[in-house]
Protein backbone atom coordinates (compact mmCIF):
# COMPACT_ATOMS: atom_id res chain seq x y z
CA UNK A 1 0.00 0.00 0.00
CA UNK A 2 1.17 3.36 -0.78
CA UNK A 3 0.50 6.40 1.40
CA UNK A 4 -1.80 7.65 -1.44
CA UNK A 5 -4.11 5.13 -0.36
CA UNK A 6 -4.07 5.20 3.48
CA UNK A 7 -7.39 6.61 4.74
CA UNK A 8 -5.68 9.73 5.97
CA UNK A 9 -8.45 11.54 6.80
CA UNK A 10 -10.95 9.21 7.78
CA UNK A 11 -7.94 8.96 10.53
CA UNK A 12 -7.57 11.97 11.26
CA UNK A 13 -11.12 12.90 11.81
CA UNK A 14 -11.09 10.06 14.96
CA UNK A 15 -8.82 11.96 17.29
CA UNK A 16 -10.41 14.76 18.61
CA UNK A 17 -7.17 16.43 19.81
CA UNK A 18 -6.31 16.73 16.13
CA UNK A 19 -8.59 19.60 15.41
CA UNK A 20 -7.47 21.60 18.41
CA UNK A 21 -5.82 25.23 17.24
CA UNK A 22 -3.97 27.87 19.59
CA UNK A 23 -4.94 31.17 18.28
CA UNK A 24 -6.17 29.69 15.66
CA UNK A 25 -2.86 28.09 14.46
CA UNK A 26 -2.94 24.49 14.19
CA UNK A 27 -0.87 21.92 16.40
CA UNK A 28 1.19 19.45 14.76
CA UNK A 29 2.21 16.62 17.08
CA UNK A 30 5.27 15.30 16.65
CA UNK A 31 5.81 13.94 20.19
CA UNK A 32 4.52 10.99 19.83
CA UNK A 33 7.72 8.72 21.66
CA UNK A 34 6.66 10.45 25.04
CA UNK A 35 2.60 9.86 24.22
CA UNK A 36 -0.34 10.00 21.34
CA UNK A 37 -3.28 11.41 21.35
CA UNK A 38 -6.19 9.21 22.23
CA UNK A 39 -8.58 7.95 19.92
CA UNK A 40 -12.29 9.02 20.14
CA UNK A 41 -12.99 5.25 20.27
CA UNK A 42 -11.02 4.95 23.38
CA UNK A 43 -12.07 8.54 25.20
CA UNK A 44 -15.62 7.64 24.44
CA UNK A 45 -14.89 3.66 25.89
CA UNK A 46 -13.81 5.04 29.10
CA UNK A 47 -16.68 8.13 29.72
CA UNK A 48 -19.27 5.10 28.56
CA UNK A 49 -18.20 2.54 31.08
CA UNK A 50 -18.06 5.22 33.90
CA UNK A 51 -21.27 7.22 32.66
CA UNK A 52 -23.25 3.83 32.75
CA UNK A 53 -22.15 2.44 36.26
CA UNK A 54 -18.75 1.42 37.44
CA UNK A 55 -17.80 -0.77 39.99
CA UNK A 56 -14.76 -3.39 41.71
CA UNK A 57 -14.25 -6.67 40.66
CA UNK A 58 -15.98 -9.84 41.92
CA UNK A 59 -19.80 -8.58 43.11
CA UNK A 60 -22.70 -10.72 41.78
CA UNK A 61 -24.77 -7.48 40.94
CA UNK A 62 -25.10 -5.69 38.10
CA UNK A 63 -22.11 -3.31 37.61
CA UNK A 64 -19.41 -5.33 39.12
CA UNK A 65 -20.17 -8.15 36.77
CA UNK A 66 -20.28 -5.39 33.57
CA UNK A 67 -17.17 -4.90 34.88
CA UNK A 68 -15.97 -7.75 35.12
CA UNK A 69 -17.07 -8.81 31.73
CA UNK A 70 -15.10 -5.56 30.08
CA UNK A 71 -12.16 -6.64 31.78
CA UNK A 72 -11.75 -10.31 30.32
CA UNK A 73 -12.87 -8.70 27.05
CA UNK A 74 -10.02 -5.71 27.20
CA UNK A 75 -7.09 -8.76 28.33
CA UNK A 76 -8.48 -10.71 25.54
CA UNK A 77 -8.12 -7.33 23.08
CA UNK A 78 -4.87 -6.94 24.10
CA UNK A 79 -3.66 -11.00 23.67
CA UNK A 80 -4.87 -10.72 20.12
CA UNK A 81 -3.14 -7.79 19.51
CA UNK A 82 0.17 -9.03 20.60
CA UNK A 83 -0.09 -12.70 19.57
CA UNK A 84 -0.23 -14.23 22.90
CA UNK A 85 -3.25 -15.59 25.36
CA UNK A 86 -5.40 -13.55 27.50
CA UNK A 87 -4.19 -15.09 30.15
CA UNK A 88 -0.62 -14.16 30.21
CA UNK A 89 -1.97 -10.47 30.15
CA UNK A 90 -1.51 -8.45 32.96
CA UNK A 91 -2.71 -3.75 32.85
CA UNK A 92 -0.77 -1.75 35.24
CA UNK A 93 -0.53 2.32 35.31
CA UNK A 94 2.37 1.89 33.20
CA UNK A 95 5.43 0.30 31.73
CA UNK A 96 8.03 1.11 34.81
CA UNK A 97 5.77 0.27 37.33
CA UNK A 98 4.86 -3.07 35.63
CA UNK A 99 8.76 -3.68 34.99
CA UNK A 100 9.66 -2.98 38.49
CA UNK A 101 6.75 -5.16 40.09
CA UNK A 102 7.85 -8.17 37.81
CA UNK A 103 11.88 -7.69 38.29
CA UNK A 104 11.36 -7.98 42.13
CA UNK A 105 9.58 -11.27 41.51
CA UNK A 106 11.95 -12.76 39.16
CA UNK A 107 14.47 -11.56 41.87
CA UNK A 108 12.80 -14.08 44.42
CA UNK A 109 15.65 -16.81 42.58
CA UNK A 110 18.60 -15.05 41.82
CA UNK A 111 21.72 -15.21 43.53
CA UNK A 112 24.99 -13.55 44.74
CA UNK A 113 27.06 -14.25 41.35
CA UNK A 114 24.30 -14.08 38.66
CA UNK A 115 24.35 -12.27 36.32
CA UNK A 116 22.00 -9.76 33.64
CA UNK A 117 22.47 -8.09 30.65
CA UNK A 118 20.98 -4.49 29.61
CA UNK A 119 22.09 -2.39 26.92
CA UNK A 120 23.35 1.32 26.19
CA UNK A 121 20.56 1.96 24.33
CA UNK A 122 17.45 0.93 26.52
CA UNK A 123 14.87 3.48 28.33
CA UNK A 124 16.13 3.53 31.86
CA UNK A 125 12.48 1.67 32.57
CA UNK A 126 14.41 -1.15 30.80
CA UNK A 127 17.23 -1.08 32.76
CA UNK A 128 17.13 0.73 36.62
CA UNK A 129 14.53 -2.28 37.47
CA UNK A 130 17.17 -4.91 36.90
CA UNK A 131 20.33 -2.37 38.24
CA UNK A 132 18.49 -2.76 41.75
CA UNK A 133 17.97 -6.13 41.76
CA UNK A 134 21.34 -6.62 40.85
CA UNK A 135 22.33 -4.32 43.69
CA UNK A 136 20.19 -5.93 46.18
CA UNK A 137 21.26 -9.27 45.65
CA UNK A 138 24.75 -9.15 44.73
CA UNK A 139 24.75 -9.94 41.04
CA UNK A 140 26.67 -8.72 37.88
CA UNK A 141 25.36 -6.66 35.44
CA UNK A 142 27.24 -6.93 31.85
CA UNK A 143 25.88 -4.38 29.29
CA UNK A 144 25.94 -4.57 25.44
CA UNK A 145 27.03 -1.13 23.86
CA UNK A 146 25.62 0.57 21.12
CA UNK A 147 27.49 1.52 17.79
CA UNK A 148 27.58 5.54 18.30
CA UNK A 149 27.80 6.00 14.35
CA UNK A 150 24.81 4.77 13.94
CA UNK A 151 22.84 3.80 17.17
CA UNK A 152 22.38 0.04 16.28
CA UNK A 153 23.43 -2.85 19.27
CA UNK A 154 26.95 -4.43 18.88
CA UNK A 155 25.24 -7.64 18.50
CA UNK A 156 29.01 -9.24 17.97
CA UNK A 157 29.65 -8.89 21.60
CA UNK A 158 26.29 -10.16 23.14
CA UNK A 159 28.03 -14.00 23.12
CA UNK A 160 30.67 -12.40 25.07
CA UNK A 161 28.09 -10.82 27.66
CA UNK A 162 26.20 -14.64 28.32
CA UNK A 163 27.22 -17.57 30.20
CA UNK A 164 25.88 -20.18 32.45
CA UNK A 165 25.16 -17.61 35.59
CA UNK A 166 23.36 -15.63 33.24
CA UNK A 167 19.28 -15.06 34.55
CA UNK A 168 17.66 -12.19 31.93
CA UNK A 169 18.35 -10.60 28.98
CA UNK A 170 16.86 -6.99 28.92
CA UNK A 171 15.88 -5.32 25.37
CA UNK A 172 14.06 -2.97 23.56
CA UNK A 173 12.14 -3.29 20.67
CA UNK A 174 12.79 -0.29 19.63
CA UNK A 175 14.90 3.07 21.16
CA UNK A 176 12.60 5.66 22.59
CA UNK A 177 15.85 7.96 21.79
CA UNK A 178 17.14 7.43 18.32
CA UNK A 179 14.31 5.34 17.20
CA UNK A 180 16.88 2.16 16.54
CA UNK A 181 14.54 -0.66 15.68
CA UNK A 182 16.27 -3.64 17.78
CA UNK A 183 16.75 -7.49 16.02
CA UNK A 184 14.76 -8.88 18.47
CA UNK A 185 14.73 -12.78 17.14
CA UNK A 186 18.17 -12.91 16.72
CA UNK A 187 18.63 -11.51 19.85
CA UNK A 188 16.71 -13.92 21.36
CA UNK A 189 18.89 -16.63 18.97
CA UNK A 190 21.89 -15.39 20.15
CA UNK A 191 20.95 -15.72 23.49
CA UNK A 192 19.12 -19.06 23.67
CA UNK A 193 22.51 -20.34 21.97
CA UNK A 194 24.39 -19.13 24.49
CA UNK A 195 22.46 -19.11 27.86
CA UNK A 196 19.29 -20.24 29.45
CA UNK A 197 18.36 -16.55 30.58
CA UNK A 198 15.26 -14.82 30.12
CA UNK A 199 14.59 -11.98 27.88
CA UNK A 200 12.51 -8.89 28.84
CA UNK A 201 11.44 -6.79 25.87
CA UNK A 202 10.27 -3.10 26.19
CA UNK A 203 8.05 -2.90 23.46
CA UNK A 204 6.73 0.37 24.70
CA UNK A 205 8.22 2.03 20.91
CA UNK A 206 8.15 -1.04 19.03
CA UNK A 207 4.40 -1.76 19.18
CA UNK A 208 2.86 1.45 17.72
CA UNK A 209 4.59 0.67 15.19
CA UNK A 210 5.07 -2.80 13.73
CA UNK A 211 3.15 -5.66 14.17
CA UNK A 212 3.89 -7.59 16.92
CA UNK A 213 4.07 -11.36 17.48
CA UNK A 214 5.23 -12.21 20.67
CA UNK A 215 5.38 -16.25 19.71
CA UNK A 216 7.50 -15.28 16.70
CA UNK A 217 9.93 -13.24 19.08
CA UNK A 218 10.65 -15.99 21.08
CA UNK A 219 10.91 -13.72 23.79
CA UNK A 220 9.80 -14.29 27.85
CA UNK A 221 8.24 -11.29 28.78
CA UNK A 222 7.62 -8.20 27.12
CA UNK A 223 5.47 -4.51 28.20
CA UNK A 224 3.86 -1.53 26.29
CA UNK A 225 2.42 1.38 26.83
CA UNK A 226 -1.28 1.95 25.06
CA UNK A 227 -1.04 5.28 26.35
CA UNK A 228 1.55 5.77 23.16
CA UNK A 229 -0.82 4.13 20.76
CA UNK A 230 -3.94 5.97 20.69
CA UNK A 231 -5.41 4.86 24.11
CA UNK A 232 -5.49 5.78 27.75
CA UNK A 233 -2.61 6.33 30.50
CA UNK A 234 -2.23 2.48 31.14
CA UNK A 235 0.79 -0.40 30.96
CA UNK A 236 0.46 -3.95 29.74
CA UNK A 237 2.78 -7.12 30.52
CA UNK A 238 2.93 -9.88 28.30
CA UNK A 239 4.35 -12.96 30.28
CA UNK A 240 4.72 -16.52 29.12
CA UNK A 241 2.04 -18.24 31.40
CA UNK A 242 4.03 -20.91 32.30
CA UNK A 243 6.82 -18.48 33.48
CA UNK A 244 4.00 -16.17 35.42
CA UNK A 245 2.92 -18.44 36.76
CA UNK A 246 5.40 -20.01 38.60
CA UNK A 247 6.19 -16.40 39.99
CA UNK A 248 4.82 -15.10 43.61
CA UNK A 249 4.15 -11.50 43.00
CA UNK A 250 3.96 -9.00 45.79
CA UNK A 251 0.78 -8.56 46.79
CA UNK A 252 -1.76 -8.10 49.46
CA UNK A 253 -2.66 -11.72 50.91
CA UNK A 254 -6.29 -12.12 49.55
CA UNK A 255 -5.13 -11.25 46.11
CA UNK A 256 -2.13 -13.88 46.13
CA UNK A 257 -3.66 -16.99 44.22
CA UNK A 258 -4.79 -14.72 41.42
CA UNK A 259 -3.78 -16.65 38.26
CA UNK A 260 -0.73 -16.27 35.66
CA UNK A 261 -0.20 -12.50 34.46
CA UNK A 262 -3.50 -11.46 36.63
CA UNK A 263 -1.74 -11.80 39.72
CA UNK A 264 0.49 -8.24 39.04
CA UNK A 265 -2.60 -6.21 38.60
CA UNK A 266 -1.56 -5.00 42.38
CA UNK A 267 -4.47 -3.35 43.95
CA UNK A 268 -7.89 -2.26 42.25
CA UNK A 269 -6.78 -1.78 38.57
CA UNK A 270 -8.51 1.25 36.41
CA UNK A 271 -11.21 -0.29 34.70
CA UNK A 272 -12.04 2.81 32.91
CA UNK A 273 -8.47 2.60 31.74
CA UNK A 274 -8.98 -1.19 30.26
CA UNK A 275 -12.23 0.01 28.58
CA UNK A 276 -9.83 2.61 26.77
CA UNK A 277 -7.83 -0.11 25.88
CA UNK A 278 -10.72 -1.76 24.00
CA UNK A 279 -11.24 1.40 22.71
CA UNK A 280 -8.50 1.88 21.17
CA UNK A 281 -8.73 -2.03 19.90
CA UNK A 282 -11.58 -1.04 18.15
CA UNK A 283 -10.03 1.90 16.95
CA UNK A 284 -7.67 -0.09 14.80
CA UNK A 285 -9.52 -3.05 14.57
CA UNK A 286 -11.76 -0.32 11.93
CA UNK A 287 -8.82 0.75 10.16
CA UNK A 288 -7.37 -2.52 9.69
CA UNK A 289 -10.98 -3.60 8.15
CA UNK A 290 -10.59 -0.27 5.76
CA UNK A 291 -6.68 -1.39 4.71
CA UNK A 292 -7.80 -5.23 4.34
CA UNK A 293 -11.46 -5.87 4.30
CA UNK A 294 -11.11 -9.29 3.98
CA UNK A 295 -9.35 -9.95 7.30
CA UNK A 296 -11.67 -12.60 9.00
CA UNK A 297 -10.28 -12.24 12.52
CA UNK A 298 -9.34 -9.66 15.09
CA UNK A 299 -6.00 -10.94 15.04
CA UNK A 300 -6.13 -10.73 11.49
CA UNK A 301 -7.57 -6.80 11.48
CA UNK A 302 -4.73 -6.06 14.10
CA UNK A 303 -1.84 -7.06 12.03
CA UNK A 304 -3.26 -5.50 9.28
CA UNK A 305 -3.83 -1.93 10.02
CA UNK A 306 -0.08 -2.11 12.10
CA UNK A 307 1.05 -3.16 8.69
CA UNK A 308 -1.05 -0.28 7.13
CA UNK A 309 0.49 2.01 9.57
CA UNK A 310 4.06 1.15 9.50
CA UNK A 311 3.75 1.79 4.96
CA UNK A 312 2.18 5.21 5.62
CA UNK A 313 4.73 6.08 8.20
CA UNK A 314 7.63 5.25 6.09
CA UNK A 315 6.51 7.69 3.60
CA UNK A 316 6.33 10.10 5.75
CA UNK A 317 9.58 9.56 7.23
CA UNK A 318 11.42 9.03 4.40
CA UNK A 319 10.08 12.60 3.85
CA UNK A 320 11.26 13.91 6.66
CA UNK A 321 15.17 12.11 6.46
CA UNK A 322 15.51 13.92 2.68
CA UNK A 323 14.38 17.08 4.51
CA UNK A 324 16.52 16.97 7.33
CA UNK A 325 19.41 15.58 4.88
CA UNK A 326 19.41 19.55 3.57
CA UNK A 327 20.24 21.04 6.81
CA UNK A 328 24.44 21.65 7.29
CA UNK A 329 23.46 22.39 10.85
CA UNK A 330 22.27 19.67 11.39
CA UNK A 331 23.01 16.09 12.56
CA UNK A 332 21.04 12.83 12.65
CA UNK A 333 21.64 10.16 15.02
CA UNK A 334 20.63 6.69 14.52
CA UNK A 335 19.77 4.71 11.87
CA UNK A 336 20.35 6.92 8.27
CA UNK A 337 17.68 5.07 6.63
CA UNK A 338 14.14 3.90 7.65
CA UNK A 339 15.41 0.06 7.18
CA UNK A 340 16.16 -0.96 10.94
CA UNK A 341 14.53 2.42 12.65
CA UNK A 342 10.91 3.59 13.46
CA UNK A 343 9.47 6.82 12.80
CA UNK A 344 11.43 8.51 15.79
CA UNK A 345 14.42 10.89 14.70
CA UNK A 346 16.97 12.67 16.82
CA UNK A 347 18.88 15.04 16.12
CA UNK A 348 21.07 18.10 16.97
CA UNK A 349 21.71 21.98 15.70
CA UNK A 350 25.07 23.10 15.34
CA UNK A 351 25.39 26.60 17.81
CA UNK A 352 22.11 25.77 19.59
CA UNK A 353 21.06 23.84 22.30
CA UNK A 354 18.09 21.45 22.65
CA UNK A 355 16.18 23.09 24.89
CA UNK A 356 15.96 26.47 22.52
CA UNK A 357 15.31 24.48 19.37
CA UNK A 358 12.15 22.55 20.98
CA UNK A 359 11.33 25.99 22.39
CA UNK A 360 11.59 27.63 18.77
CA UNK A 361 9.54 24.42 17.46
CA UNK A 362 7.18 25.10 19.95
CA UNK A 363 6.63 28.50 19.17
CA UNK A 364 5.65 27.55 15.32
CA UNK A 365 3.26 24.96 16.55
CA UNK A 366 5.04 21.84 16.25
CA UNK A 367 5.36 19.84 19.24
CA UNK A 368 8.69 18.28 19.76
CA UNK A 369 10.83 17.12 22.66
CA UNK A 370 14.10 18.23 24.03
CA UNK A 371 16.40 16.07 26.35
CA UNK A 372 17.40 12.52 27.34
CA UNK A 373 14.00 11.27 27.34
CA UNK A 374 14.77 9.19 29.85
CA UNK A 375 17.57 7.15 27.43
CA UNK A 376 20.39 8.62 29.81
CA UNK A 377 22.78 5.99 28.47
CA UNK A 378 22.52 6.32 24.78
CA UNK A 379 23.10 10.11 25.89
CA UNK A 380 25.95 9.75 27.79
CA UNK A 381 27.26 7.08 24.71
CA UNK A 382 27.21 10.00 22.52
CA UNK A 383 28.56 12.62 24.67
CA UNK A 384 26.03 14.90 24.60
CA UNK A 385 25.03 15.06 28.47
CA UNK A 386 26.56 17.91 29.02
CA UNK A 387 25.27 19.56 25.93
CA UNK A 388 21.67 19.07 26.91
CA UNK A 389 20.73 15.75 25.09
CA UNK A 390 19.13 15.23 21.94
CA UNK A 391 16.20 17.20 20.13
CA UNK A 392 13.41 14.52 19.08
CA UNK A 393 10.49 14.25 16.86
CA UNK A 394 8.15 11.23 16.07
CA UNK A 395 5.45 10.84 13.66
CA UNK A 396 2.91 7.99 13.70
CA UNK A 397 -0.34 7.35 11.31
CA UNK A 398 -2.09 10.09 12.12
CA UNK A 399 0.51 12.89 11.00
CA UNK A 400 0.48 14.13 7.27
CA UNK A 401 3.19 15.09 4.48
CA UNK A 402 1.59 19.10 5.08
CA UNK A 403 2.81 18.54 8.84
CA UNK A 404 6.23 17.46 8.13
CA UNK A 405 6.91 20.21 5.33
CA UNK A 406 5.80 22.86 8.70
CA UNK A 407 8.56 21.30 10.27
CA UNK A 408 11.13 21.72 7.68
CA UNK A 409 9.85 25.13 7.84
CA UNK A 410 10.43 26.19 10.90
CA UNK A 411 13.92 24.49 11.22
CA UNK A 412 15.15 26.56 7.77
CA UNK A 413 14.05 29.47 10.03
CA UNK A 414 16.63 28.91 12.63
């Protein structure tokens, strides 16, 4: 599919945020790494299911068990958009928190002497979790580095980094920073050869934006964010149920035989949250019908309007790289083409800082972010810590070619 065929504005006319203007100037957001907008499906999800009656889990009486119902329904949503089961599906108020709950579990086994792997390149939510649990019990952490000319993992010396000692593997799908997209199966190939660790994926940038088969990884664990595609403030673990549930998760005691991935939904989850979640399902559960009518299943819709997505953004990137290719002042990090990358670019001026270019950006309407982002590593890889960081922009299916020409504008003008 070509981007001349992708239902632009039907798309556009579903995210209410979109038509929003400040002094009558319209917004063009291009910070989607740190969060999109929501959906309509999913806004109107969430006011429906607290409009009509909400209630906890577990009653026999009318709410609680409409409740209860949209809950299985929204872990179910979620499975089929990942590739996995239902039941290895676990909603948390976010990625970090989800991370953290599950590395203290795993933790329960390790030992003075392991050992874990994270990498240079990782959001620190992929990588503080597992440096305190390797400070609390005594373990070593090895880290893979990243390649600074062009952001990518020196794959070459992950063999080095496992041995028999070695207990998880931690990975992103995809850098929140440069926008690297990460090998993930032959990570997990190189590591299966070489170890019998586990591998954590942050898919948190990675699943907005390709489609996403957890099987096909071959990978343990792995979390997003829907609050970065299209839906509410909420996190979601994927867990292998055989691996959850073997796992004692801290909780309170009448909540501790919970089954499999359920059992790290600590304390009363947001329910309004999950039925944003199915909102958002639904969301591109329609535009996968639009891109490929004939897709029988909801699995089948999923993958297809991710697919659909991940042409248009291309286009629109590959837009954007010729753009920013005119610019003597300034400097790409990261992949130079859109193979191995997602829509995510990072970049710097040449005699200005971060912080005043995202402020100038901001000032012509375009949204943008200025900083580490939270990537303190890659940062500090590239030696740019002390120069403020990195200036970042990401598109995603619901930006247009007219949006990225505004920002080539207002970069010329600096």
């Amino acid at each position: 599919m070509n981007a001349a065929e992708f239902p632009i504005g039907l798309v556009r006319a579903r995210f209410p945020a979109l038509a929003a203007t400040d002094e009558d100037r319209p917004r063009v957001y291009f910070d989607a790494p740190g969060g999109t907008q929501a959906c309509a499906d999913a806004i109107d999800a969430m006011a429906d299911h607290l409009r009509d009656g909400t209630a906890n889990s577990g009653g026999r009486f009318a709410t609680s068990v409409a409740t209860d119902a949209l809950s299985r329904e929204a872990h179910a949503a979620v499975a089929d958009l990942l590739g996995g089961d239902a039941s290895e599906i676990a909603f948390g108020p976010n990625m970090t928190t989800l991370t953290l709950a599950v590395s203290r579990a795993l933790a329960r086994g390790w030992r003075e002497g392991d050992e874990l792997v994270v990498t240079r390149l990782d959001h620190d939510a992929n990588v503080a979790p597992w440096l305190r649990v390797a400070e609390d019990r005594g373990m070593t952490v090895r880290w893979l580095d990243i390649d600074p000319a062009d952001g990518t993992l020196r794959l070459d010396d992950l063999p080095a980094l496992l041995g028999s000692r070695t207990r998880l593997v931690a990975v992103g799908g995809a850098s929140n920073a440069l926008g690297t997209l990460n090998d993930l199966p032959t990570i997990v190939d190189i590591t299966r050869r070489h170890s019998d660790a586990l591998i954590f994926v942050d898919g948190v940038q990675s699943v907005p934006h390709v489609p996403t088969d957890v099987r096909a990884i071959g990978c343990d664990l792995l979390a997003c964010s829907p609050y970065k595609m299209f839906g509410p403030h909420q996190g979601v673990l994927w867990g292998r149920a055989e691996l959850l549930g073997d796992l004692e998760a801290y909780k309170v005691r009448p909540a501790s035989t919970r089954p499999a991935a359920v059992r790290f939904e600590t304390g009363t989850p947001s329910f309004e949250g999950q039925a944003g979640v199915l909102g958002m399902i639904a969301y591109l559960e329609w535009l996968g019908s639009n891109l490929k009518p004939a897709a029988a299943t909801r699995r089948d819709r999923l993958l297809a309007a991710m697919a659909g997505c991940a042409d248009y953004e291309r286009a629109l990137s590959e837009q954007l790289l010729a753009g920013l290719a005119r610019f003597e002042r300034i400097r790409l990090y990261g992949p130079p083409r859109m193979d191995g990358r997602v829509p995510t670019f990072a970049f710097t001026v040449e005699g200005r800082r971060p912080e005043d270019v995202a402020q100038h950006l901001a000032d012509c309407g375009v949204f943008a972010w200025s900083g580490h982002f939270y990537a303190v590593e890659v940062v500090a890889a590239l030696g740019l810590a002390e120069a403020g960081g990195l200036v970042r922009v990401g598109l995603c299916h619901y930006n247009t070619a007219g949006e990225v020409d505004t920002l080539l504008d207002a970069l010329s003008a600096l």
